[in-house]
Protein backbone atom coordinates (compact mmCIF):
# COMPACT_ATOMS: atom_id res chain seq x y z
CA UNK A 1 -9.39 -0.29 -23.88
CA UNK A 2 -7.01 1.73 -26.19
CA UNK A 3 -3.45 0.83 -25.65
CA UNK A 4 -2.87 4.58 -24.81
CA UNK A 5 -5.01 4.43 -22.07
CA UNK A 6 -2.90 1.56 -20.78
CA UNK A 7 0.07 3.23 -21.35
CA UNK A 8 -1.16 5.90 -19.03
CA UNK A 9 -2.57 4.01 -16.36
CA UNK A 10 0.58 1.94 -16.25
CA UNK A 11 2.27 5.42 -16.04
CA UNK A 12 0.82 6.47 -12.96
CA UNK A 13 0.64 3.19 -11.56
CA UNK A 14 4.24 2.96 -12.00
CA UNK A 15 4.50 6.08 -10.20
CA UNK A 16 2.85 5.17 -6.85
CA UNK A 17 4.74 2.07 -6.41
CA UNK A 18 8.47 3.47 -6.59
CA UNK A 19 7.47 5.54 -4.41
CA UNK A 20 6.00 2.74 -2.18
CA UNK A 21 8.72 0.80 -3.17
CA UNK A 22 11.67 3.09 -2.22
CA UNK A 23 11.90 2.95 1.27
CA UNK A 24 12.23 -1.02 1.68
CA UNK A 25 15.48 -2.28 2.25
CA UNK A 26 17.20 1.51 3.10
CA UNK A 27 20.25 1.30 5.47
CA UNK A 28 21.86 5.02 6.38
CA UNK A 29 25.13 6.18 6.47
CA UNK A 30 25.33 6.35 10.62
CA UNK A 31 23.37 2.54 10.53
CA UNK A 32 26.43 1.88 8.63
CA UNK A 33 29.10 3.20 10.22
CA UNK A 34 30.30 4.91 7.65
CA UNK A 35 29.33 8.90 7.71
CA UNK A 36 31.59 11.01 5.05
CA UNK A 37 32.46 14.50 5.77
CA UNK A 38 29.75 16.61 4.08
CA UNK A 39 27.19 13.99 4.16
CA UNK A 40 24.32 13.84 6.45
CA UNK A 41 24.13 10.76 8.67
CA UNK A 42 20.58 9.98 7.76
CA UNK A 43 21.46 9.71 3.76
CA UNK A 44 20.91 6.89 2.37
CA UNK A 45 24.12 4.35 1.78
CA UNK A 46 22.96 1.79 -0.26
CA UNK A 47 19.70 2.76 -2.32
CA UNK A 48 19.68 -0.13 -4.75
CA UNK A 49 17.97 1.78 -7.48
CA UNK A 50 17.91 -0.32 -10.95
CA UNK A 51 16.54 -2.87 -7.94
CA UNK A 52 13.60 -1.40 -7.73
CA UNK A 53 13.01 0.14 -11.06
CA UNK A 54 12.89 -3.52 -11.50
CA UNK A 55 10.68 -4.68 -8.96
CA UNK A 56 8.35 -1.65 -9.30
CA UNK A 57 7.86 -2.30 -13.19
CA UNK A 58 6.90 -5.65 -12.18
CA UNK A 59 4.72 -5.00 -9.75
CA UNK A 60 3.07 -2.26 -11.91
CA UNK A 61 3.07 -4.62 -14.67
CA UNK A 62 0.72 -6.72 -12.77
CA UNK A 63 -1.65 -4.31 -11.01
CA UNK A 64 -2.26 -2.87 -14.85
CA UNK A 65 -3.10 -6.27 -15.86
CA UNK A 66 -5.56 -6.65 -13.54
CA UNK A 67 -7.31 -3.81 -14.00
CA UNK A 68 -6.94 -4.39 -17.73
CA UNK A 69 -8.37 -7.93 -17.21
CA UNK A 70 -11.22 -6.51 -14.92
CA UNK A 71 -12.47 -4.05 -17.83
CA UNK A 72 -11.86 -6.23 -20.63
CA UNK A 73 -13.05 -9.45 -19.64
CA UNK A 74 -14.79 -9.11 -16.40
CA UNK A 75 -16.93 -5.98 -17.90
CA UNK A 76 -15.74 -3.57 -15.19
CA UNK A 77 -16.91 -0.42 -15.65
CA UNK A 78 -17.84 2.79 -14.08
CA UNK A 79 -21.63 2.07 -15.22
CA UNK A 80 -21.47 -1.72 -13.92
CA UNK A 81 -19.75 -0.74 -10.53
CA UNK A 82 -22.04 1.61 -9.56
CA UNK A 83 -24.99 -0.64 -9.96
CA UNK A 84 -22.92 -2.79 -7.43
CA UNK A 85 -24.22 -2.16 -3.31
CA UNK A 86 -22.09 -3.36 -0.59
């Protein structure tokens, strides 16, 4: 598998988790108590981000792997898998 390839998949692997990632852990500015004139209450108040640019890269990180390990070494491939019935 050419490392571009893995770069790419990582890419939009890395996309789908933030945004899976992003609404864990969200309190609001009304569950908090604390709404600002010229907010709305349902912003959030404390988003956390480099948290879960963290925590997504990681995750991503793995998920890649797998699917790296599953072509590489396991012989995963479009061909194989479709030989495969369930």
């Amino acid at each position: 598998m050419p490392i571009y390839s893995i770069f790419a998949v990582y890419f939009i692997v890395w996309w789908l988790v933030i945004f899976m990632v992003l609404p864990f852990g969200i309190r609001t500015h009304e569950e908090e108590g604390n709404v600002l004139l010229g907010t709305t209450s349902s912003a959030p108040a404390n988003l956390h981000l480099a948290r879960k640019v963290i925590i997504t890269s990681v995750i991503s990180a793995i998920i890649v792997y797998g699917i790296w390990y599953g072509y590489v070494k396991m012989g995963w491939t479009a061909e194989a898998l479709s030989h495969v019935s369930f």
